[in-house]
C-alpha atoms as a PDB file:
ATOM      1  CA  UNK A   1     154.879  88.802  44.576  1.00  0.00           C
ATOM      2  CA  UNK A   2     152.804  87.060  47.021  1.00  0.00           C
ATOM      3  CA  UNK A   3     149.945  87.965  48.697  1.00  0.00           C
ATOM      4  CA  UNK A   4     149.527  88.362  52.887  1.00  0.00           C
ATOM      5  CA  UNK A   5     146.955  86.240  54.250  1.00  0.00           C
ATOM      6  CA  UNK A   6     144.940  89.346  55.349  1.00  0.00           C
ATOM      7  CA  UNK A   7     144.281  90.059  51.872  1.00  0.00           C
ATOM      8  CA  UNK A   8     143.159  86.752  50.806  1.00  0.00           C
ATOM      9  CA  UNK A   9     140.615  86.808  53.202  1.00  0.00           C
ATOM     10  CA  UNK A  10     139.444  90.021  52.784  1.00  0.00           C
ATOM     11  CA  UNK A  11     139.042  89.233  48.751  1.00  0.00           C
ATOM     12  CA  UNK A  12     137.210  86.169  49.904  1.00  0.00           C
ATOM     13  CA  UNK A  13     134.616  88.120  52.417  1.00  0.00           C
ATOM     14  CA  UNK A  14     133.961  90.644  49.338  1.00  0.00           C
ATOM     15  CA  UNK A  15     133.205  87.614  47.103  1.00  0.00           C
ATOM     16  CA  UNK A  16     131.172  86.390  49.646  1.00  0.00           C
ATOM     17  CA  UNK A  17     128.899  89.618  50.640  1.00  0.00           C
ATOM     18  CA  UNK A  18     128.703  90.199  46.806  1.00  0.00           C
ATOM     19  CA  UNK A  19     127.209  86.978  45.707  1.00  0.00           C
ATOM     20  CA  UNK A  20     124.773  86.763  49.026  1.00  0.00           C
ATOM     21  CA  UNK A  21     123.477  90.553  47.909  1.00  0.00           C
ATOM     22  CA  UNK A  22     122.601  89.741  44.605  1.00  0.00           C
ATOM     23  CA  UNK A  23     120.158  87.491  45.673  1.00  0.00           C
ATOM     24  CA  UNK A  24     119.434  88.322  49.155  1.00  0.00           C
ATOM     25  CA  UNK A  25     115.824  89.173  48.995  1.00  0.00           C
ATOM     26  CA  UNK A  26     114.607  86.286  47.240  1.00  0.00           C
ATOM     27  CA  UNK A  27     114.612  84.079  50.403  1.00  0.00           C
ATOM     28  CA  UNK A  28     112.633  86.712  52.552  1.00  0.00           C
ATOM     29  CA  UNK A  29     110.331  87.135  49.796  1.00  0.00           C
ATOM     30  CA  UNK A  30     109.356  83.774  49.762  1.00  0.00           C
ATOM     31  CA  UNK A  31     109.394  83.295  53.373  1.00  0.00           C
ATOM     32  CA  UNK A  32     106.952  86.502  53.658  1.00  0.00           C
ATOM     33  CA  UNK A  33     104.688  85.303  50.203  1.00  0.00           C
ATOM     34  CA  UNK A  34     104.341  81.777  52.334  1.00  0.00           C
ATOM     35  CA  UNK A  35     103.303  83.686  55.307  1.00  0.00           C
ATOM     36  CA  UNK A  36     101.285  86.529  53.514  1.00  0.00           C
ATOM     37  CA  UNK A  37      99.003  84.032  50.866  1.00  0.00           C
ATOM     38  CA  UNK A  38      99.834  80.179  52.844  1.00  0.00           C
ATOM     39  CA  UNK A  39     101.705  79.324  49.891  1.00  0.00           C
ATOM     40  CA  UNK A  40     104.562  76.599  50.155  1.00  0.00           C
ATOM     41  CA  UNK A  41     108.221  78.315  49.907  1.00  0.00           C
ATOM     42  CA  UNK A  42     108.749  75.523  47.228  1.00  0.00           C
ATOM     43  CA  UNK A  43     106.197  76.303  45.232  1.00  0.00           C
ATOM     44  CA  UNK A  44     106.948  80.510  44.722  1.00  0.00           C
ATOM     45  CA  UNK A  45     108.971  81.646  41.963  1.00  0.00           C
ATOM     46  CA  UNK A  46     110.538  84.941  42.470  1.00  0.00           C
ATOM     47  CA  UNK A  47     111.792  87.583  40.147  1.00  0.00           C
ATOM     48  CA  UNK A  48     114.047  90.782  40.590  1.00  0.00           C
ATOM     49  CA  UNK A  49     111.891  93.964  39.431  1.00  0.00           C
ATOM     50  CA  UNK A  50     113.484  97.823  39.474  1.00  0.00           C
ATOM     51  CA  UNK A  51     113.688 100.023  42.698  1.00  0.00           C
ATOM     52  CA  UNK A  52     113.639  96.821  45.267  1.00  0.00           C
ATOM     53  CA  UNK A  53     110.577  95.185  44.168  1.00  0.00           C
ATOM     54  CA  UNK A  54     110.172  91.413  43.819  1.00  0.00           C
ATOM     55  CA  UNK A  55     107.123  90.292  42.462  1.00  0.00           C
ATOM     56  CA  UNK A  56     106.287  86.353  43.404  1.00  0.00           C
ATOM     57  CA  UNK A  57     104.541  84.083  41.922  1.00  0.00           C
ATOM     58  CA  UNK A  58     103.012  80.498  43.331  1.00  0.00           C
ATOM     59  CA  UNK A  59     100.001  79.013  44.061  1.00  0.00           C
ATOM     60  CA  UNK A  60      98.071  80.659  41.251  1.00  0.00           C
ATOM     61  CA  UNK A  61      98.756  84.022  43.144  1.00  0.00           C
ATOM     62  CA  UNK A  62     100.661  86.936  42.484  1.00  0.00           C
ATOM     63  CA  UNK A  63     101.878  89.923  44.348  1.00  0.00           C
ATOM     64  CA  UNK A  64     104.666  92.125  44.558  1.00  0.00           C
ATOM     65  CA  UNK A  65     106.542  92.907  47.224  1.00  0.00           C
ATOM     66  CA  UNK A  66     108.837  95.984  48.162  1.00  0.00           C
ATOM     67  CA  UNK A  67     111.662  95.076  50.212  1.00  0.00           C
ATOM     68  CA  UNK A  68     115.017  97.322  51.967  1.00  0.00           C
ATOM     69  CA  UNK A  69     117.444  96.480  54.288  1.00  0.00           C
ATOM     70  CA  UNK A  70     117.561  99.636  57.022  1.00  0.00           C
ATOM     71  CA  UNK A  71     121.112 100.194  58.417  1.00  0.00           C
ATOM     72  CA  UNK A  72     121.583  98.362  61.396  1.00  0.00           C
ATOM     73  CA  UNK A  73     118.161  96.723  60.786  1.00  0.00           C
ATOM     74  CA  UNK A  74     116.482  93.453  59.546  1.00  0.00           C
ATOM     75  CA  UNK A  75     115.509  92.279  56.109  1.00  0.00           C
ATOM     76  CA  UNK A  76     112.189  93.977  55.364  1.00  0.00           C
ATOM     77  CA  UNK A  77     110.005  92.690  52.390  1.00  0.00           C
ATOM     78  CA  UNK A  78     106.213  93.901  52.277  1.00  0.00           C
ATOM     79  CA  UNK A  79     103.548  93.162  49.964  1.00  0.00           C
ATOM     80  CA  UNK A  80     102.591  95.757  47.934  1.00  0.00           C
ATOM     81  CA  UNK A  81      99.355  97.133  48.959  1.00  0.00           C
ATOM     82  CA  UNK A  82      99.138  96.410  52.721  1.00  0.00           C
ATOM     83  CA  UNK A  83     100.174  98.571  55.240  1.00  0.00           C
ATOM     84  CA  UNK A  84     103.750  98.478  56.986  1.00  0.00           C
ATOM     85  CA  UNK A  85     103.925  97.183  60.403  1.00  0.00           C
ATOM     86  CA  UNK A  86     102.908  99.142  63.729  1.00  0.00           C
ATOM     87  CA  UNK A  87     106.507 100.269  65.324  1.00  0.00           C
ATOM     88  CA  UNK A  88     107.155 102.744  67.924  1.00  0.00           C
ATOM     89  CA  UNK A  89     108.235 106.249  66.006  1.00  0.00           C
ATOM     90  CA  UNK A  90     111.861 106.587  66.512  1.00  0.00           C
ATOM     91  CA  UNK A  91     112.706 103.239  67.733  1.00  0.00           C
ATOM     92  CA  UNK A  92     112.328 100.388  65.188  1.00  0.00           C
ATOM     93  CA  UNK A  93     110.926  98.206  67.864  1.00  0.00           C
END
């Protein structure tokens, strides 16, 4: 039986999005550690804790940062601790 091209390519794009969302955080919680504590990226070790916390390590600092991924949204990781960003109510902006 063979398979239509359709198919193959969806499988592929599944593969894809599943391997990119198992470690999709760990970039942006560098990136925002580096930002946050002027850390190197290179230098920050990051590992996966329960409920979509990260906690990162570098620099001989720690922190721990809670991160989601709104619908239709951005990447969000923040430092536990600090308060989220000022947006508009309602908007996202």
């Amino acid at each position: 039986m063979k398979r239509s091209p359709t198919a193959s390519l969806l499988a592929l794009g599944l593969l894809v999005v599943g391997i990119f969302a198992c470690h999709g955080f760990q970039p942006s919680v560098r990136r925002a550690m580096s930002s946050d504590l002027k850390c190197p990226e290179d230098k920050i070790e990051v590992k996966e804790l329960t409920g979509g916390s990260y906690q990162a390590d570098g620099c001989g600092k720690s922190a721990i940062y809670e991160c989601s991924w709104p619908e239709g949204g951005t990447r969000v990781c923040t430092r536990r601790g600090t308060p989220p960003p000022k947006a508009l109510p309602g908007t996202g902006f």
